[in-house]
PDB file of N, CA and C in Angstrom:
ATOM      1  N   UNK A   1     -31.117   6.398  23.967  1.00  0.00           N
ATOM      2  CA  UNK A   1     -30.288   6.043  22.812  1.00  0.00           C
ATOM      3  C   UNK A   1     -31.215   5.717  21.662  1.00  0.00           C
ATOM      4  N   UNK A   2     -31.184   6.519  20.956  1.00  0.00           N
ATOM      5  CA  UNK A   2     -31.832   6.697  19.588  1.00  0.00           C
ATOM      6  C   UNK A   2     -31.342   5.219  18.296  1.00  0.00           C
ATOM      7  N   UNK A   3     -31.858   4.494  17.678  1.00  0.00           N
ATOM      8  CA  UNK A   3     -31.999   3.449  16.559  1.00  0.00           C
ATOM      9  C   UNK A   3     -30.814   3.997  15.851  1.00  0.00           C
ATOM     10  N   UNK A   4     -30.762   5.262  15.681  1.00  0.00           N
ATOM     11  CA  UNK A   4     -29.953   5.344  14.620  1.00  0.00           C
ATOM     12  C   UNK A   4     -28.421   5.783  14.730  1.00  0.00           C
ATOM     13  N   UNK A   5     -28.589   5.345  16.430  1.00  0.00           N
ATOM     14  CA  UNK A   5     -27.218   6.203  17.340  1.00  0.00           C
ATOM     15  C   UNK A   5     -25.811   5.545  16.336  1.00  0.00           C
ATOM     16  N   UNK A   6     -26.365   3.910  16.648  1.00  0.00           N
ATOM     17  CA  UNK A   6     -24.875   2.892  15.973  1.00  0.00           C
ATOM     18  C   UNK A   6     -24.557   3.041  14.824  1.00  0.00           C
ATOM     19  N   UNK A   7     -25.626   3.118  13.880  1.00  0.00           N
ATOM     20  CA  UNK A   7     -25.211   3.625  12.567  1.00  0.00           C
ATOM     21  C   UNK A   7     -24.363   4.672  12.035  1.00  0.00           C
ATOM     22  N   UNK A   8     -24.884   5.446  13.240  1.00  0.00           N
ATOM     23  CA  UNK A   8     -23.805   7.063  12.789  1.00  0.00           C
ATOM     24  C   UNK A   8     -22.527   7.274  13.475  1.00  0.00           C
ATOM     25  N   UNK A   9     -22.254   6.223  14.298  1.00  0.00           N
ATOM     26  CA  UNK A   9     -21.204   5.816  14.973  1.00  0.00           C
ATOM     27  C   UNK A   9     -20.254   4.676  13.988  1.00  0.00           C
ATOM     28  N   UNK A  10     -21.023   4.156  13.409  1.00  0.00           N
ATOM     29  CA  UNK A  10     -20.088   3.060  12.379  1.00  0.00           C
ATOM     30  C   UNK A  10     -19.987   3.927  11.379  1.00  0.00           C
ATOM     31  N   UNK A  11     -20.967   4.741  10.619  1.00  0.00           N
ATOM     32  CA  UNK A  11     -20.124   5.663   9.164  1.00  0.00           C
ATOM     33  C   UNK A  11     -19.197   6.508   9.593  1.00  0.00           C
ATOM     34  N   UNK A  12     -19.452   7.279  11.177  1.00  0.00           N
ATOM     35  CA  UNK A  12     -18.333   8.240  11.239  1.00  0.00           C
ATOM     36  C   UNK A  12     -16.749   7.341  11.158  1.00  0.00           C
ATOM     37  N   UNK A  13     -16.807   5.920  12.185  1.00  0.00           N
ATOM     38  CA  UNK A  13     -15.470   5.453  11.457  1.00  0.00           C
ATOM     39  C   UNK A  13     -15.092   5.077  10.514  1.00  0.00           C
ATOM     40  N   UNK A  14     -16.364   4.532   9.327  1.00  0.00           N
ATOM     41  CA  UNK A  14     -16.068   3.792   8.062  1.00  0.00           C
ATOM     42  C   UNK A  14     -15.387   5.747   7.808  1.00  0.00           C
ATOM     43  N   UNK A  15     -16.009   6.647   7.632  1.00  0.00           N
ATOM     44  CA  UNK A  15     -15.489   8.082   6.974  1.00  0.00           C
ATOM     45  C   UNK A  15     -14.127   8.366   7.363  1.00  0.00           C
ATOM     46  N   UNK A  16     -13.707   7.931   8.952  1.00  0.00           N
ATOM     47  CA  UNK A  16     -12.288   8.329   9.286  1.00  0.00           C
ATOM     48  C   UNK A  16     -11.204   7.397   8.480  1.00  0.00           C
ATOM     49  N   UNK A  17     -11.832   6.505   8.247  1.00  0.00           N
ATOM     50  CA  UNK A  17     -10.870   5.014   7.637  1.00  0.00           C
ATOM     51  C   UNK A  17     -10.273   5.563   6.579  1.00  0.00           C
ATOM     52  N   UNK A  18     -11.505   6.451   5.827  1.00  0.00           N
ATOM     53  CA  UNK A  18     -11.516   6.594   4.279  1.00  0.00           C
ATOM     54  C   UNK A  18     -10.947   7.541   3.486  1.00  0.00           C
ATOM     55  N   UNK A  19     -10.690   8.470   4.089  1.00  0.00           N
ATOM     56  CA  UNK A  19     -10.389  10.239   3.709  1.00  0.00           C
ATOM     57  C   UNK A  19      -9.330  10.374   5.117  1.00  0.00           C
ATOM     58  N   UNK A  20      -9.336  11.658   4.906  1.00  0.00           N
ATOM     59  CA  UNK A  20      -8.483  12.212   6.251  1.00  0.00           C
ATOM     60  C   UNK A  20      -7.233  11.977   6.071  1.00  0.00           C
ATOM     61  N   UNK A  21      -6.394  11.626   7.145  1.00  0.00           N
ATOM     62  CA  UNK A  21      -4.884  11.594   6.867  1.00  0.00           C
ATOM     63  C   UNK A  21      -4.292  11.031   5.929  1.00  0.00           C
ATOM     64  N   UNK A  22      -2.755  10.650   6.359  1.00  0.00           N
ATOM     65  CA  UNK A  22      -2.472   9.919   5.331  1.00  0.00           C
ATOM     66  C   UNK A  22      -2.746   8.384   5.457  1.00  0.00           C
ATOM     67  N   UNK A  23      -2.297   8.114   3.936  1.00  0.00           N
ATOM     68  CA  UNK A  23      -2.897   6.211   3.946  1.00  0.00           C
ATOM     69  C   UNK A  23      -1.735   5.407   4.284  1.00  0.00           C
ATOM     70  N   UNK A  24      -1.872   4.391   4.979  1.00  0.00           N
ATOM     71  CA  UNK A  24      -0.861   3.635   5.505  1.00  0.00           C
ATOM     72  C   UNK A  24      -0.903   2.428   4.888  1.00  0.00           C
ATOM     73  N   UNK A  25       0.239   1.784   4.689  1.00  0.00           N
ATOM     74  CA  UNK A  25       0.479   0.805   3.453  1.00  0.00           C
ATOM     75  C   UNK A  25       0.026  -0.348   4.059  1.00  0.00           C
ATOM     76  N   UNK A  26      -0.788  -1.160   3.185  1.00  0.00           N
ATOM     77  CA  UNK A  26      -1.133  -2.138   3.637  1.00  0.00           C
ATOM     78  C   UNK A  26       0.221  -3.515   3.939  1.00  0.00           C
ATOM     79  N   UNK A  27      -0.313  -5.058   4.190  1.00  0.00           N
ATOM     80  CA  UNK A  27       1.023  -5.960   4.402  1.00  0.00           C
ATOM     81  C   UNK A  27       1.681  -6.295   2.835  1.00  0.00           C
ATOM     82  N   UNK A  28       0.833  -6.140   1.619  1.00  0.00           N
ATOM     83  CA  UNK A  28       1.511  -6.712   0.328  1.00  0.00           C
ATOM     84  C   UNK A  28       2.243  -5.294   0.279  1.00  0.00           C
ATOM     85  N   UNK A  29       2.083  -4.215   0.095  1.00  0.00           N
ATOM     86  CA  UNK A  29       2.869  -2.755   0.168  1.00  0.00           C
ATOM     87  C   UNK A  29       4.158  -3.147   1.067  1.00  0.00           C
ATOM     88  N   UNK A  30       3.976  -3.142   2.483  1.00  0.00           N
ATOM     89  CA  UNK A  30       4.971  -3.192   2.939  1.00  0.00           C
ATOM     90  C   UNK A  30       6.171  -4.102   2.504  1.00  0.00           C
ATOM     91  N   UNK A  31       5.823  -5.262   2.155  1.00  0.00           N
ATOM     92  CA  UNK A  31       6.446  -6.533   1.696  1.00  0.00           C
ATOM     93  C   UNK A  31       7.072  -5.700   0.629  1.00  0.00           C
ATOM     94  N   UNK A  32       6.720  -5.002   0.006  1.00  0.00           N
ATOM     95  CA  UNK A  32       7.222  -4.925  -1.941  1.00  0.00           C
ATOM     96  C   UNK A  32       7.974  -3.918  -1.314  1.00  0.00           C
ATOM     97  N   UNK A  33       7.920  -2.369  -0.499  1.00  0.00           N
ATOM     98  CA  UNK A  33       8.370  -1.845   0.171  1.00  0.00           C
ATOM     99  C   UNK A  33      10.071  -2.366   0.589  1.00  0.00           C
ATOM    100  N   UNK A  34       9.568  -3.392   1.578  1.00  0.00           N
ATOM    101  CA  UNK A  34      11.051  -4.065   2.232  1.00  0.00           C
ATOM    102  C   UNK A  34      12.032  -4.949   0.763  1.00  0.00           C
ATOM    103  N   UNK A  35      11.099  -4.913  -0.096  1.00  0.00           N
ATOM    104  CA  UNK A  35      12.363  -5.879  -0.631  1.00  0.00           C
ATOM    105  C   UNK A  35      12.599  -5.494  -2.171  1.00  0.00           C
ATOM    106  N   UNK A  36      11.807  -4.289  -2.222  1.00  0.00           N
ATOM    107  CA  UNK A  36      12.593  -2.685  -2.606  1.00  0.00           C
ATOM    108  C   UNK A  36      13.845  -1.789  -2.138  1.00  0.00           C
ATOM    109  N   UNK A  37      13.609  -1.691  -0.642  1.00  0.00           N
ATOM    110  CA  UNK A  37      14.686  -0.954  -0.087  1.00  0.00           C
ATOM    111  C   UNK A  37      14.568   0.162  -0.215  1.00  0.00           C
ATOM    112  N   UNK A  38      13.132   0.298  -0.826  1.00  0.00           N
ATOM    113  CA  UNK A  38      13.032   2.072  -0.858  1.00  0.00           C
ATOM    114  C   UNK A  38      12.018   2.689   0.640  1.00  0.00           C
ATOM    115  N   UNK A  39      12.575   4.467   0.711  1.00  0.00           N
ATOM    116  CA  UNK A  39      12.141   4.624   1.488  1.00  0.00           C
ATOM    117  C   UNK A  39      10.823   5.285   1.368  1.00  0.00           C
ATOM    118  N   UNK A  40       9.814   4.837   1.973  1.00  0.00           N
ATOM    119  CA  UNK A  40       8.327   4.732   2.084  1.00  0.00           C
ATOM    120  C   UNK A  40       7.998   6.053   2.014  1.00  0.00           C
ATOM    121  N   UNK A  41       8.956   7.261   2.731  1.00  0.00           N
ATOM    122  CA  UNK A  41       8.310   8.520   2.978  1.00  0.00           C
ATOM    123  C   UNK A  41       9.078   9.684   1.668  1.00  0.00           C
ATOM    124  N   UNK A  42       9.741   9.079   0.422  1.00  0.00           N
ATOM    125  CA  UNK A  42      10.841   9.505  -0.825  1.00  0.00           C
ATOM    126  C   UNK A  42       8.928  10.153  -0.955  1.00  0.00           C
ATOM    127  N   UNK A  43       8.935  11.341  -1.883  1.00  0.00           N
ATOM    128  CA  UNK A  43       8.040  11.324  -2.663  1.00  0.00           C
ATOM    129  C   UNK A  43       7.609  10.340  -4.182  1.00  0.00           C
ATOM    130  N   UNK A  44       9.171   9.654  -4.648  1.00  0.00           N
ATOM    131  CA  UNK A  44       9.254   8.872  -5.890  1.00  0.00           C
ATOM    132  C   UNK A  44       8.697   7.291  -5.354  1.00  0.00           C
ATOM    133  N   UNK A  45       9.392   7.093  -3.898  1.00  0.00           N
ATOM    134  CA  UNK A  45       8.620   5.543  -3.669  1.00  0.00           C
ATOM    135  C   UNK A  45       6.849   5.641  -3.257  1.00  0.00           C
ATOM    136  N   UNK A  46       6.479   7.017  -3.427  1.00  0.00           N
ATOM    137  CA  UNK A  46       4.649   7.072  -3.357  1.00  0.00           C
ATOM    138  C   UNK A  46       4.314   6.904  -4.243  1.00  0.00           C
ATOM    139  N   UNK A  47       4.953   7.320  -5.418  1.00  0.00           N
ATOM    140  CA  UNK A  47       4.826   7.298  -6.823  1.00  0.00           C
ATOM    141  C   UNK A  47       4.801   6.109  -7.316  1.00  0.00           C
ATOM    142  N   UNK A  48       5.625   5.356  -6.889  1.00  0.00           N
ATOM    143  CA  UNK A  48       5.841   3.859  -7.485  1.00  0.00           C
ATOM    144  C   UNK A  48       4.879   3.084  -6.921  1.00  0.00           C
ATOM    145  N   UNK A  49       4.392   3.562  -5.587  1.00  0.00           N
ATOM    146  CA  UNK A  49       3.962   2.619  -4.734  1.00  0.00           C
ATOM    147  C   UNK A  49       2.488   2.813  -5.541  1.00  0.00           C
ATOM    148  N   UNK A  50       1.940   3.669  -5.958  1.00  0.00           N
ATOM    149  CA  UNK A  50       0.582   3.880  -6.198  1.00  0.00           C
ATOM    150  C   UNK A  50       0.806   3.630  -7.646  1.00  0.00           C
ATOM    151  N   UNK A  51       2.013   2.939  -8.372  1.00  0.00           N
ATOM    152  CA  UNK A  51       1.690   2.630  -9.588  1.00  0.00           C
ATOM    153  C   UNK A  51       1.495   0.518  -9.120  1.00  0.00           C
ATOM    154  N   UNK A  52       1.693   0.250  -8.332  1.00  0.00           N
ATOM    155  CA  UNK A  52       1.879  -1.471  -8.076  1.00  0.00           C
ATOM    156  C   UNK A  52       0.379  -2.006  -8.185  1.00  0.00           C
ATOM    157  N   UNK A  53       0.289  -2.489  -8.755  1.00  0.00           N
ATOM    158  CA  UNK A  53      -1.501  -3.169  -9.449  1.00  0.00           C
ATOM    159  C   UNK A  53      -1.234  -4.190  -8.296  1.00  0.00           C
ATOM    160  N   UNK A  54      -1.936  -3.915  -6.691  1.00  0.00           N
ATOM    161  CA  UNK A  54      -2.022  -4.919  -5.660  1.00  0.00           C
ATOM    162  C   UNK A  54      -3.395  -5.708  -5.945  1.00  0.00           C
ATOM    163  N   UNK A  55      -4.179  -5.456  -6.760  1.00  0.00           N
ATOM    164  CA  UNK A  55      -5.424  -6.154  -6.523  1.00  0.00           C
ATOM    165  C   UNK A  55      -4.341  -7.234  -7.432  1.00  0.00           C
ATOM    166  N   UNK A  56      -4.145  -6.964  -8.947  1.00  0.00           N
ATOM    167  CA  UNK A  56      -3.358  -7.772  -9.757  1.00  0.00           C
ATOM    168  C   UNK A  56      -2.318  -8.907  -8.744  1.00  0.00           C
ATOM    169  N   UNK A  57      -1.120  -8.451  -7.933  1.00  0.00           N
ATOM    170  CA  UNK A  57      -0.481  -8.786  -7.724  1.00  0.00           C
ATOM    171  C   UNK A  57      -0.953  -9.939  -6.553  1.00  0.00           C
ATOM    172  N   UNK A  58      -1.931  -9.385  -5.803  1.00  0.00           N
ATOM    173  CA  UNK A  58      -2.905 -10.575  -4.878  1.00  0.00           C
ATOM    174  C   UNK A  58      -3.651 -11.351  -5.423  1.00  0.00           C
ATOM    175  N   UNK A  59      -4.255 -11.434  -6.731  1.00  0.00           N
ATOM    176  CA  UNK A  59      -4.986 -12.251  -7.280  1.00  0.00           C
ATOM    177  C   UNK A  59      -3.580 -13.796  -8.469  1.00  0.00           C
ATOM    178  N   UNK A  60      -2.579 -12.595  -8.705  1.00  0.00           N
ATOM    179  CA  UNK A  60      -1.866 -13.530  -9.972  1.00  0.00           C
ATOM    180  C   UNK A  60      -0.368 -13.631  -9.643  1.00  0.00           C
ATOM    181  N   UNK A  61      -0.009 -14.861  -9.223  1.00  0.00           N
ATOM    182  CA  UNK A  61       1.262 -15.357  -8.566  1.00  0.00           C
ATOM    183  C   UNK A  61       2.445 -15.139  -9.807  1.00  0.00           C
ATOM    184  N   UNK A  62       1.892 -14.944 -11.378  1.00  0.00           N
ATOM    185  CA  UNK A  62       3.130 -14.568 -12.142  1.00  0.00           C
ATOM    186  C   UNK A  62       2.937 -13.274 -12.167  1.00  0.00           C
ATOM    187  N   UNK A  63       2.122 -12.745 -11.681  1.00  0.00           N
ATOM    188  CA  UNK A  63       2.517 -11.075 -11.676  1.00  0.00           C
ATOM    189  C   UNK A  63       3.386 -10.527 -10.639  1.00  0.00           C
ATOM    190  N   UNK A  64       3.333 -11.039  -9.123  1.00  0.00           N
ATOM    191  CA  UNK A  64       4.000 -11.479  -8.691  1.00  0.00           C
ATOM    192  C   UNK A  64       5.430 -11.785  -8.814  1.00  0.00           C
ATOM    193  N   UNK A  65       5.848 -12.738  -9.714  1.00  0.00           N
ATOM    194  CA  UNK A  65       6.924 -13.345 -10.179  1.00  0.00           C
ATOM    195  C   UNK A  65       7.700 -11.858 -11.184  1.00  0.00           C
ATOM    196  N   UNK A  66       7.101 -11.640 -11.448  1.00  0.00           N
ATOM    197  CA  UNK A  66       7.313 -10.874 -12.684  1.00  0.00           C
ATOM    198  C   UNK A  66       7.856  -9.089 -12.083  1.00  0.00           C
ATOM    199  N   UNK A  67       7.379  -8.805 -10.936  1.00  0.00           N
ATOM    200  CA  UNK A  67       7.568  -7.962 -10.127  1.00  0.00           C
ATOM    201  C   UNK A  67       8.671  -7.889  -9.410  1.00  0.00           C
ATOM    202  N   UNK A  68       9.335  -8.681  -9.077  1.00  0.00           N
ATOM    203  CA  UNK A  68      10.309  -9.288  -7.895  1.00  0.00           C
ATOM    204  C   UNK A  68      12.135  -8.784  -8.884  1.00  0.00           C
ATOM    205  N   UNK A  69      12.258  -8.843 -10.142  1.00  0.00           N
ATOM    206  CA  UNK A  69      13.605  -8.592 -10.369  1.00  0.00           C
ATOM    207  C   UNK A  69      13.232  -7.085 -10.431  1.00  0.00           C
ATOM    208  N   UNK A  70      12.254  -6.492 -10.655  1.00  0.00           N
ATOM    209  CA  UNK A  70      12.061  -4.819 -10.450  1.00  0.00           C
ATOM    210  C   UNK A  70      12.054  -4.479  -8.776  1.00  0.00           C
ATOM    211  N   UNK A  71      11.531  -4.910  -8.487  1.00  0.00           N
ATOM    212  CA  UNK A  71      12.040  -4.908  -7.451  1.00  0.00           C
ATOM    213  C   UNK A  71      13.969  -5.058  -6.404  1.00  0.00           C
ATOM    214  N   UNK A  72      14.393  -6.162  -6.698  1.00  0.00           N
ATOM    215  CA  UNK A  72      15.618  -6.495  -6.642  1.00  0.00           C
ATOM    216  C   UNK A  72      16.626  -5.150  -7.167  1.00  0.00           C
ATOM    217  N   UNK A  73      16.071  -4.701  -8.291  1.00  0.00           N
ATOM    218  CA  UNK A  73      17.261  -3.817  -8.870  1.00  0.00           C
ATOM    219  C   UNK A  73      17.281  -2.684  -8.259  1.00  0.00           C
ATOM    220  N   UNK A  74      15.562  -2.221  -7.924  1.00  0.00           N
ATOM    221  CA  UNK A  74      15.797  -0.780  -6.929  1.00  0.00           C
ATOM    222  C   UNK A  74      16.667  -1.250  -6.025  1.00  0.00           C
ATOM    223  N   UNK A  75      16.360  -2.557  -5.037  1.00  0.00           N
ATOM    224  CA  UNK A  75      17.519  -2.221  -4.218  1.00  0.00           C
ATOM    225  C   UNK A  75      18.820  -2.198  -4.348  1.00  0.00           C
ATOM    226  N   UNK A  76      18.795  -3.226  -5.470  1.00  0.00           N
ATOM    227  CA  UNK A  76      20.643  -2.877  -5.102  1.00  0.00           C
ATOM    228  C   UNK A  76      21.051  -1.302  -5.950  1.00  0.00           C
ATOM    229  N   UNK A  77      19.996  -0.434  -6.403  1.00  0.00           N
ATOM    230  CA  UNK A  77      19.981   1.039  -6.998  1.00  0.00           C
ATOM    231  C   UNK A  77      20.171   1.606  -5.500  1.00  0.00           C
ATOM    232  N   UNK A  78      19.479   1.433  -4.693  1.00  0.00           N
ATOM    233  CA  UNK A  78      19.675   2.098  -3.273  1.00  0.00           C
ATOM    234  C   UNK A  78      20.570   1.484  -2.428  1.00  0.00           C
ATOM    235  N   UNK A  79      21.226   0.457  -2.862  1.00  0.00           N
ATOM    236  CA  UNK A  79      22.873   0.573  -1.836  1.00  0.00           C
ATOM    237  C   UNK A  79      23.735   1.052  -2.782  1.00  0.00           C
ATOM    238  N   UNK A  80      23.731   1.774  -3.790  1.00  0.00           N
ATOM    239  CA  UNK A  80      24.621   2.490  -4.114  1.00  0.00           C
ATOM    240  C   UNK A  80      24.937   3.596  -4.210  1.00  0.00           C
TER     241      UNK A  80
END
């Protein structure tokens, strides 16, 4: 076993993590997700989903705040 065996064993998974399939929503996604009511696999809720500033929304509790009646209205847009 070669020095440089582990290394190329940890980038090949850091590389699978990174690229390749599709990306799976992290727990603040899912959360905004569920109380959206939209469905995750719409092409328009990928759209939305990759417009949500999560670094923003994990760092600033009124962004946060501020998110939540946009939220609210998709759903009650999708029980109707």
């Amino acid at each position: 076993v070669s020095p440089a065996e582990p290394d190329t064993v940890a980038e090949n998974r850091a590389a699978s993590r990174r690229g390749g399939g599709p990306r799976l929503p992290d727990r603040l996604q899912i959360a905004l997700l569920r109380a959206s009511g939209c469905n995750p696999n719409d092409p328009q809720t990928r759209a939305l989903m990759d417009g949500w500033p999560l670094a923003e929304l994990r760092a600033n509790p009124a962004a946060k705040r501020a998110l939540w009646p946009q939220l609210r209205a998709l759903r009650r847009k999708q029980r109707q």
